[in-house]
Protein backbone atom coordinates (compact mmCIF):
# COMPACT_ATOMS: atom_id res chain seq x y z
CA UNK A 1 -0.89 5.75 -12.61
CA UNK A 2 -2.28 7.00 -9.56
CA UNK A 3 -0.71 5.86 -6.54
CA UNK A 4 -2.33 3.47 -3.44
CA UNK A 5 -3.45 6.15 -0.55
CA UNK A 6 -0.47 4.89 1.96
CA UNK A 7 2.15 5.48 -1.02
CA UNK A 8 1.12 8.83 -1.02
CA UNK A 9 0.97 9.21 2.78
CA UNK A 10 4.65 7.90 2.80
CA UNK A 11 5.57 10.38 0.04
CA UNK A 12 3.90 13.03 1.47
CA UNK A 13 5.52 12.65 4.88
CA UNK A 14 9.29 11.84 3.20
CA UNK A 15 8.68 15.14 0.98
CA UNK A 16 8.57 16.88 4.84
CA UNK A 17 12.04 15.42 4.99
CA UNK A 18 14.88 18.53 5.28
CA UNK A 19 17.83 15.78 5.21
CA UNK A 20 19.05 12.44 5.29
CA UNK A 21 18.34 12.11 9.31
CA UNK A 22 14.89 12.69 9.47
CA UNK A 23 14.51 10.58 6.45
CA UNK A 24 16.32 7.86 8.05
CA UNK A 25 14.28 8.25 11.39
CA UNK A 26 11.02 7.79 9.32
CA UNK A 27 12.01 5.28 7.36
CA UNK A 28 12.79 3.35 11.01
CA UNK A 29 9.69 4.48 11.73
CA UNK A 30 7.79 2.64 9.12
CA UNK A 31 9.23 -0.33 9.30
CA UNK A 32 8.59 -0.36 13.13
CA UNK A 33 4.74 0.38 11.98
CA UNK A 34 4.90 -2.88 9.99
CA UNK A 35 2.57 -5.41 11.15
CA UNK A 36 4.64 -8.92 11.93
CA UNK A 37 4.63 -12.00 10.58
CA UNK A 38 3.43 -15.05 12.00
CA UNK A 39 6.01 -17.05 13.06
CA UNK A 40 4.11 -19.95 10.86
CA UNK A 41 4.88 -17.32 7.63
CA UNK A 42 8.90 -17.37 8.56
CA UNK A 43 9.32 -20.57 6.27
CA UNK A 44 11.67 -21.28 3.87
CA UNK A 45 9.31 -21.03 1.23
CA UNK A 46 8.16 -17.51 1.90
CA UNK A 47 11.96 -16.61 2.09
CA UNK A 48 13.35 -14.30 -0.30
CA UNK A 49 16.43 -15.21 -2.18
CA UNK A 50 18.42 -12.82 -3.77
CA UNK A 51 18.59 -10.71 -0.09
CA UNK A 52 21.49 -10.53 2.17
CA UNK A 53 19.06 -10.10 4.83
CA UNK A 54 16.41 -12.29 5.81
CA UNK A 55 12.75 -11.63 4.61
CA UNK A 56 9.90 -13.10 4.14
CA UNK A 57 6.95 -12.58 1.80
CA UNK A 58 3.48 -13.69 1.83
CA UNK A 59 0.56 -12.63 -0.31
CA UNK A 60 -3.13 -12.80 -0.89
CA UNK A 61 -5.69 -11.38 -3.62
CA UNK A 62 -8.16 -10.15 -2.68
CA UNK A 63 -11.15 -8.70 -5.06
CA UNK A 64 -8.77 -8.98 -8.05
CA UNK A 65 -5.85 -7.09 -6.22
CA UNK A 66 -2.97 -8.18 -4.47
CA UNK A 67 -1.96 -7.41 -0.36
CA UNK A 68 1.77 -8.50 0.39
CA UNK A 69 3.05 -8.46 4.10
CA UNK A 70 6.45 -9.18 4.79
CA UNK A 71 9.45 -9.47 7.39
CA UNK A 72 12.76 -8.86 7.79
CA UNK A 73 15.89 -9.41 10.52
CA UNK A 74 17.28 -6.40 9.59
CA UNK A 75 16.05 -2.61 10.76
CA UNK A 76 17.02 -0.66 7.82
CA UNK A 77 15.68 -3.56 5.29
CA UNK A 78 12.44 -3.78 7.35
CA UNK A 79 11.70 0.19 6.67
CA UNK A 80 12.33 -0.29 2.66
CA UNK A 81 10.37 -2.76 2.51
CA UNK A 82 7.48 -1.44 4.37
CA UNK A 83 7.49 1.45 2.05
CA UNK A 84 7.85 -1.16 -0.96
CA UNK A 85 4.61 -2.66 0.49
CA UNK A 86 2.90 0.84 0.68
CA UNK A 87 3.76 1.08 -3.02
CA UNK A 88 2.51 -2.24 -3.96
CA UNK A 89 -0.40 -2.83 -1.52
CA UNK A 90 -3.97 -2.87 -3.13
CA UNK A 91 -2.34 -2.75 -7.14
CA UNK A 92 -3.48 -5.24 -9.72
CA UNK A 93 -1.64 -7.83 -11.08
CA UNK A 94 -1.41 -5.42 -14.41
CA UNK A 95 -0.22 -2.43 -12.03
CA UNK A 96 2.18 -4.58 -9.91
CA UNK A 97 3.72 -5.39 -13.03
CA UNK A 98 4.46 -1.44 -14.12
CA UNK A 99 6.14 -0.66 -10.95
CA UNK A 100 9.02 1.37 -11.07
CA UNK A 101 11.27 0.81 -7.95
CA UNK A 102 14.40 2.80 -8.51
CA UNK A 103 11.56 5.71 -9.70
CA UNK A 104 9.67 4.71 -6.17
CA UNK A 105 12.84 5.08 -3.84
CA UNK A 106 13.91 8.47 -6.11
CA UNK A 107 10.35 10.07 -5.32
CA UNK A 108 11.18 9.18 -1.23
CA UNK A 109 14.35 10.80 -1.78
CA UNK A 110 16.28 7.52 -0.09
CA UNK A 111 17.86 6.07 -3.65
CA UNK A 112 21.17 7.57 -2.72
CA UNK A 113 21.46 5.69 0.36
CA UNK A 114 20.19 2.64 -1.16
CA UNK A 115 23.47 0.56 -1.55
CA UNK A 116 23.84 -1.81 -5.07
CA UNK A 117 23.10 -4.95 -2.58
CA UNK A 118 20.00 -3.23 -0.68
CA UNK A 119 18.73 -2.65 -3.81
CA UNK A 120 19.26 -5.53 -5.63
CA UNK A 121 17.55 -7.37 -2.42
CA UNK A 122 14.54 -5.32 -2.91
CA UNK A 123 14.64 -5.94 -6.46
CA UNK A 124 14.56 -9.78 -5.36
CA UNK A 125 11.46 -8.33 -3.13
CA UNK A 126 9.57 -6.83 -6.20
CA UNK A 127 10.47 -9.89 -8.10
CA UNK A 128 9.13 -12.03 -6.28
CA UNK A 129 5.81 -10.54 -5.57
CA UNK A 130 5.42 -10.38 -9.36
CA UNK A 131 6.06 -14.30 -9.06
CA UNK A 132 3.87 -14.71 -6.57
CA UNK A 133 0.97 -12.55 -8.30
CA UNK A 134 1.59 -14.20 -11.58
CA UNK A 135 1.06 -17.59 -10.24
């Protein structure tokens, strides 16, 4: 499967990466680059559960595919995500299914500093956009 033009971007720039610093300075970086969330969108219902930080996720389709934006309290949450959202942004509800996430963070190079609660809260992320986009 080919992958959405900002997934690439993000690989491409996180392959530039010659350690764990730089990596972490761009993954700051993107999740500073993240457009916010109305404050209207910061609802309990958009909440994700399963997250020891808070985020929120909201979605639309649009011509048959899907565009999630989301928020988060926490910095280092914020960046995954954003690069979660590059990942997922503009797939179908067929290719949103087929994501691979711990294949996704591996390609970045950042699964070894993803801890077993980050990613099981970005596992809650994935999850629930596949709720969402199943109906």
């Amino acid at each position: 499967m080919t992958l959405p033009t900002e997934a690439q971007a993000a690989l491409d720039s996180f392959e530039q990466c010659s350690g764990w610093e730089q990596r972490a300075r761009l993954l700051m970086q993107w999740g500073q680059r993240m457009p916010a969330l109305d404050e209207h969108a910061r609802t309990d219902a958009n909440r994700v559960h399963g997250c020891e930080s808070l985020v929120w996720l909201v979605a639309e389709l649009k011509d048959g595919r899907w565009q999630f934006a989301a928020s988060s309290d926490a910095r280092l949450i914020r960046g995954l995500v954003a690069l979660l959202l590059a990942r997922v942004n503009g797939l179908t509800t067929e290719e949103l299914q087929q994501v691979d996430l711990p294949a996704w963070f591996e390609q970045l190079g950042l699964s070894r500093q993803l801890s077993a609660s980050r990613s099981n809260g970005l596992n809650a992320v994935l999850q629930r956009m596949r709720e969402l986009a199943l109906g």
